[in-house]
C-alpha atoms as a PDB file:
ATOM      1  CA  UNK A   1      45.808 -25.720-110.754  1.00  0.00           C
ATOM      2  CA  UNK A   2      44.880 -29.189-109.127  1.00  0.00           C
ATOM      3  CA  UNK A   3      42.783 -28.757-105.589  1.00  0.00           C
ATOM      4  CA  UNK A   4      45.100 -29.584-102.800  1.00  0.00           C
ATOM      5  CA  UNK A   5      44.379 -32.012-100.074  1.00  0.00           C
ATOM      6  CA  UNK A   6      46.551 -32.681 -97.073  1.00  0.00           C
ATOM      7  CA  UNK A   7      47.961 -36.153 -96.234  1.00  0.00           C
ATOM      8  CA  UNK A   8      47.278 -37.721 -93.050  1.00  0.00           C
ATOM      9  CA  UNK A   9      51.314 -37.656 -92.246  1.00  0.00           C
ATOM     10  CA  UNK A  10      51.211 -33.791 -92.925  1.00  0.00           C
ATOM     11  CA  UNK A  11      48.089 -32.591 -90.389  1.00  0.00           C
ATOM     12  CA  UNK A  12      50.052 -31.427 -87.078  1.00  0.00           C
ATOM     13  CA  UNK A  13      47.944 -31.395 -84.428  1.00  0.00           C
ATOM     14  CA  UNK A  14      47.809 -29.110 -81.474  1.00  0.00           C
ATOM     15  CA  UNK A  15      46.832 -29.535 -77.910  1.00  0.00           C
ATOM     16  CA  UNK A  16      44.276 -26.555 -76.434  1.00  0.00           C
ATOM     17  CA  UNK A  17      42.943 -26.638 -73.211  1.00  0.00           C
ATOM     18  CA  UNK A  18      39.578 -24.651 -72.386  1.00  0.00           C
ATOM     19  CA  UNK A  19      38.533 -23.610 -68.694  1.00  0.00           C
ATOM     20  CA  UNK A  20      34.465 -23.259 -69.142  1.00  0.00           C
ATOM     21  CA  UNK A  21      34.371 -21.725 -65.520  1.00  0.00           C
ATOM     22  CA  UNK A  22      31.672 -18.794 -66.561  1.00  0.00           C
ATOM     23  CA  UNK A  23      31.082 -20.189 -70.063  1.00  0.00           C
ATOM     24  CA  UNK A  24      27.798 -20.456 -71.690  1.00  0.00           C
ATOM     25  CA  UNK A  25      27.488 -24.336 -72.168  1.00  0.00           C
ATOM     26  CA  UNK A  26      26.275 -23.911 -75.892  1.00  0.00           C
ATOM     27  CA  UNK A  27      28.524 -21.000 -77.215  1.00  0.00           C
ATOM     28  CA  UNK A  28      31.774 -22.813 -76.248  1.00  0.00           C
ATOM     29  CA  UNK A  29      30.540 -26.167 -77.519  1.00  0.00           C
ATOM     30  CA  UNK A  30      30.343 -24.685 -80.855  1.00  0.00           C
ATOM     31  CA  UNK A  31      33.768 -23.259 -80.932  1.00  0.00           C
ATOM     32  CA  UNK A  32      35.115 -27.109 -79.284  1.00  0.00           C
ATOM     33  CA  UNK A  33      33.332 -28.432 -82.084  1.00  0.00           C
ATOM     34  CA  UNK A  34      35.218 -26.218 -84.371  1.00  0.00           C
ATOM     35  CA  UNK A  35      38.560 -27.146 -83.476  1.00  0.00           C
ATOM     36  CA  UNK A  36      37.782 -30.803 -83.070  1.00  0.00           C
ATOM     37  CA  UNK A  37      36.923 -30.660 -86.487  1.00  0.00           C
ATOM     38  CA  UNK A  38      39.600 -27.909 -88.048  1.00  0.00           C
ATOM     39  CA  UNK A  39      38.038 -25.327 -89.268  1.00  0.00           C
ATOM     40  CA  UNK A  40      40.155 -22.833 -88.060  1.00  0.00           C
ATOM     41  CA  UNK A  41      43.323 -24.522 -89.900  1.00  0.00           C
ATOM     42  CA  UNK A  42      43.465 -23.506 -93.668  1.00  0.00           C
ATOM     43  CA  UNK A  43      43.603 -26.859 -94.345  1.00  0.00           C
ATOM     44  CA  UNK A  44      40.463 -28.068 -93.730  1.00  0.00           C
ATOM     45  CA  UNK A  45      39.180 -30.693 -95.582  1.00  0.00           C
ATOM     46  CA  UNK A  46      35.500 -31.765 -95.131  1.00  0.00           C
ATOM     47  CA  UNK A  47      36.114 -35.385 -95.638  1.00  0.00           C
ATOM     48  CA  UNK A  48      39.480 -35.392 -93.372  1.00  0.00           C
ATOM     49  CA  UNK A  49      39.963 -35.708 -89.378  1.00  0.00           C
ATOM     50  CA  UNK A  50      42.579 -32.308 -89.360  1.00  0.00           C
ATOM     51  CA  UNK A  51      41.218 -31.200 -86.194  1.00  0.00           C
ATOM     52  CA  UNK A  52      42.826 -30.564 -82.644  1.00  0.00           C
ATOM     53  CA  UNK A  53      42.733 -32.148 -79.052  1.00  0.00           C
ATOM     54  CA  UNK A  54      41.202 -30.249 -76.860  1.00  0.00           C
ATOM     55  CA  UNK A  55      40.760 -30.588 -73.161  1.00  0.00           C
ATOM     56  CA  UNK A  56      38.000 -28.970 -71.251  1.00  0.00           C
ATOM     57  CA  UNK A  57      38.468 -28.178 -67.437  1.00  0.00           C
ATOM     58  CA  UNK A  58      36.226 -27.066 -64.696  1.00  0.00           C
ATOM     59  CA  UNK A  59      32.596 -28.467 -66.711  1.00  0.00           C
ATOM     60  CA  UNK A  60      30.924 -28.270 -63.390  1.00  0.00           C
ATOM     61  CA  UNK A  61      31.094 -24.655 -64.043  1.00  0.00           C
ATOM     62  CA  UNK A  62      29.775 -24.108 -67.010  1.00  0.00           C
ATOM     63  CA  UNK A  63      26.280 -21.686 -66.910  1.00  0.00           C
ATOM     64  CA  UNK A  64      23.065 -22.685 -69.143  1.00  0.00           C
ATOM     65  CA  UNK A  65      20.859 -19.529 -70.111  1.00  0.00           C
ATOM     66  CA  UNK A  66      17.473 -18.834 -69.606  1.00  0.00           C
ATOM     67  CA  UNK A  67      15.205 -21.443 -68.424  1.00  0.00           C
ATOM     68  CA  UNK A  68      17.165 -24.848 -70.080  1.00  0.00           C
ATOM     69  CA  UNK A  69      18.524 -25.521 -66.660  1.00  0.00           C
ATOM     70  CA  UNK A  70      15.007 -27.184 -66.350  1.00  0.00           C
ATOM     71  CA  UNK A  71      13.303 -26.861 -69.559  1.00  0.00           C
ATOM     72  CA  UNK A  72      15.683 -28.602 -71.848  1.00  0.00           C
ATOM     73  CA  UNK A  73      15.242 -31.979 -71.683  1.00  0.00           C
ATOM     74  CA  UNK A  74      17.929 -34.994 -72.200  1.00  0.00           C
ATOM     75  CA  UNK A  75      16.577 -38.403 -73.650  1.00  0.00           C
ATOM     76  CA  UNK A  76      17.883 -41.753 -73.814  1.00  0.00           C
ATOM     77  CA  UNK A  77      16.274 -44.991 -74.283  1.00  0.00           C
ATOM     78  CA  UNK A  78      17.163 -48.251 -74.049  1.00  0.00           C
ATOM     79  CA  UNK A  79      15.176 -49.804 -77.041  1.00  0.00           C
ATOM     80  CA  UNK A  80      12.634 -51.587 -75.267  1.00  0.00           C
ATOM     81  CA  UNK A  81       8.852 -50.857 -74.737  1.00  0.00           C
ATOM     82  CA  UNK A  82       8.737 -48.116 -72.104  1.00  0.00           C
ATOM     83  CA  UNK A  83      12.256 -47.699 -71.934  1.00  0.00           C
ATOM     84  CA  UNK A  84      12.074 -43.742 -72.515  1.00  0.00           C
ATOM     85  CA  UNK A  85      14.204 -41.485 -69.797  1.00  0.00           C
ATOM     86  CA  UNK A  86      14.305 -37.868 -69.896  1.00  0.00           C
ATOM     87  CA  UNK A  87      16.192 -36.097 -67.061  1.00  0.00           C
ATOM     88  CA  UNK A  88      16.825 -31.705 -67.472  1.00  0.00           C
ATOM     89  CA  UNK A  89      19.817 -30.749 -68.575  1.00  0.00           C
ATOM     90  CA  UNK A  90      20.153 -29.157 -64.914  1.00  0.00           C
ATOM     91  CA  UNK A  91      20.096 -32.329 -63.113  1.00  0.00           C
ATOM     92  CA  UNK A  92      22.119 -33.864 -65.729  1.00  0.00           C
ATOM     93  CA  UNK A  93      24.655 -30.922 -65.149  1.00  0.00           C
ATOM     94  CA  UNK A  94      24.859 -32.042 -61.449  1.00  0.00           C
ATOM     95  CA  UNK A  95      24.953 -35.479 -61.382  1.00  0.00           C
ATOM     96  CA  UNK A  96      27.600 -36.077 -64.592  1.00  0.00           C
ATOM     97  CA  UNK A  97      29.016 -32.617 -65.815  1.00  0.00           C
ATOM     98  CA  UNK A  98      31.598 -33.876 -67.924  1.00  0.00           C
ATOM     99  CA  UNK A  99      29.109 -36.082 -69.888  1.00  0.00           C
ATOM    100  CA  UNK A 100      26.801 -33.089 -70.665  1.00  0.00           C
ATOM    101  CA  UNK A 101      29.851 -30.933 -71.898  1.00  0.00           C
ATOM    102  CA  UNK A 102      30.658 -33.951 -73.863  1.00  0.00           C
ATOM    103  CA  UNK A 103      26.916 -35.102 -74.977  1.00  0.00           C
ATOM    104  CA  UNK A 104      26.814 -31.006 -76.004  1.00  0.00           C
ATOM    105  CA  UNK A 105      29.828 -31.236 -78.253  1.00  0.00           C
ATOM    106  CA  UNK A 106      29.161 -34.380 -79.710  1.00  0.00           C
ATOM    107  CA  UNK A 107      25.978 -33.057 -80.758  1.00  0.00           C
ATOM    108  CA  UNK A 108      27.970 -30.366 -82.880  1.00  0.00           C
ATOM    109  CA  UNK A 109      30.129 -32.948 -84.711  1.00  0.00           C
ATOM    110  CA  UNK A 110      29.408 -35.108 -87.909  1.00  0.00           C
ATOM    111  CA  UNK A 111      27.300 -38.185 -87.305  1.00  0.00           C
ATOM    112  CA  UNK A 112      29.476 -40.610 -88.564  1.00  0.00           C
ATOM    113  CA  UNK A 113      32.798 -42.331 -88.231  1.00  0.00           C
ATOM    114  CA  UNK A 114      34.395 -39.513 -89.002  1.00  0.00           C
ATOM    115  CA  UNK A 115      32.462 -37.659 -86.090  1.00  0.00           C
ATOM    116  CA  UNK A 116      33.056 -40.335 -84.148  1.00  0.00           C
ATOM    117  CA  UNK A 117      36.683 -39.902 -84.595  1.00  0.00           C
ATOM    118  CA  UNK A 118      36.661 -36.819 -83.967  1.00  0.00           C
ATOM    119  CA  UNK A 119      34.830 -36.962 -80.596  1.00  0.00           C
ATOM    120  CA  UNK A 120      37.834 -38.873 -79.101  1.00  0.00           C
ATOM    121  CA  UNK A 121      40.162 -35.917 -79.315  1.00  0.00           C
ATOM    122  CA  UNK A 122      37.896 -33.946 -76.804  1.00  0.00           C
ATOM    123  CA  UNK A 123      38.979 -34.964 -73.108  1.00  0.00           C
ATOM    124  CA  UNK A 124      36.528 -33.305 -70.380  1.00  0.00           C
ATOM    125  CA  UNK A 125      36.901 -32.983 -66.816  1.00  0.00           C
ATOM    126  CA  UNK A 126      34.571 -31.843 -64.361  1.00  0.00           C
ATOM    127  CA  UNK A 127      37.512 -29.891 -62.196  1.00  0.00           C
ATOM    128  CA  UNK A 128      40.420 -28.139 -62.563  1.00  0.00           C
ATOM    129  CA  UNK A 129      42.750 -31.209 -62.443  1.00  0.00           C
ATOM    130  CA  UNK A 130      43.870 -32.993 -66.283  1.00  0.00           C
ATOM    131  CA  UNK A 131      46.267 -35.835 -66.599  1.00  0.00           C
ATOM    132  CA  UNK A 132      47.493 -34.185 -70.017  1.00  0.00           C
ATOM    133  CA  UNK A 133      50.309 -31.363 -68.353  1.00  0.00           C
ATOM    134  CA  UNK A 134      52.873 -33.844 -71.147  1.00  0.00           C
ATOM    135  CA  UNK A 135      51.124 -32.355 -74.166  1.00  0.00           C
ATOM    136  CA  UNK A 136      51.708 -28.409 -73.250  1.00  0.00           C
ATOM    137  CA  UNK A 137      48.470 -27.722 -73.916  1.00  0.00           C
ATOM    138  CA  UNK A 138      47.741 -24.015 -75.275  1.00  0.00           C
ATOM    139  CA  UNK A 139      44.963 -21.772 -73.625  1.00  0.00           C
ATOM    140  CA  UNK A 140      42.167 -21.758 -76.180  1.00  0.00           C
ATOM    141  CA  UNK A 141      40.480 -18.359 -75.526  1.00  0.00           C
ATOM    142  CA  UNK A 142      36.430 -18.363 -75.998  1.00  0.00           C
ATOM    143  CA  UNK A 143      35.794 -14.294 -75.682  1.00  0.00           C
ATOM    144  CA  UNK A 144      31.730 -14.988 -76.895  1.00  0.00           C
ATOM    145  CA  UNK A 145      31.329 -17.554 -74.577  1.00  0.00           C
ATOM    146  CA  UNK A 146      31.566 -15.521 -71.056  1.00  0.00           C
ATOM    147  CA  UNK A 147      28.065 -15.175 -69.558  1.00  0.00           C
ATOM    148  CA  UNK A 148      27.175 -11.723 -68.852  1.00  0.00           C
ATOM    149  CA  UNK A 149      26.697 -12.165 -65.076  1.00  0.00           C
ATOM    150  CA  UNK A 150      30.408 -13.063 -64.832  1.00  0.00           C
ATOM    151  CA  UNK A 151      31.327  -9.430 -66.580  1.00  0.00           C
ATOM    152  CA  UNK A 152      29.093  -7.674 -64.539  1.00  0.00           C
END
């Protein structure tokens, strides 16, 4: 029985949409970084791009838990002497909150080209307003992502 693999013409991609009003920052990352990368078709194929788009609304509204709001830290540097910056993830989450969402996922993805590649199906905006209404996106439901204080 030889393995099969999919062909790039055959991989139909599908357009979700995620609001992360409520959800936990890391939790819904991971299931972003899922679809971005396909795992949920049954054609996956490590070494292929068969993820999804997906488009993330409201990421000003996303909740971190426990102390990372000002524990975790972000890093950058800018590959001189002294050129270390570290800001929280808190701050971060003010000043650019669709860059953290993004900076999160990308995190969760392949480093590589392929990664890479991937990361440009994700579209993130910090309110409730997308340019994307063409696509039809689906709702992509995230039921382990809701932070508790939202049930409650």
């Amino acid at each position: 029985m030889p393995t099969y693999s999919p062909k790039i013409k055959d991989i139909e991609r599908v357009w979700h949409i995620v609001d992360a009003e409520g959800l936990i920052l890391g939790r819904m990352a991971t299931e972003v970084a899922r679809v971005l990368r396909g795992k949920h078709k049954p054609s996956f194929t490590p070494h292929l791009d068969t993820g999804d788009h997906v488009i993330i609304v409201n990421a000003d509204k996303v909740v971190l838990t426990g102390n990372k709001a000002t524990g975790k830290q972000v890093y950058r540097h800018s590959g001189y002497p002294g050129g270390l910056r570290q800001a929280s993830y808190g701050r971060l989450l003010e000043t650019q909150p669709a860059e953290t969402v993004r900076r999160t996922v990308k995190g969760m993805l392949p480093k590589n080209r392929l990664g890479r590649q991937m990361l440009r199906k994700l579209k993130v905006y910090a309110g409730p307003v997308h340019p994307h209404e063409a696509q039809q996106p689906q709702p992509l439901e995230i039921a382990g992502a809701r932070s508790r204080t939202e049930d409650s």
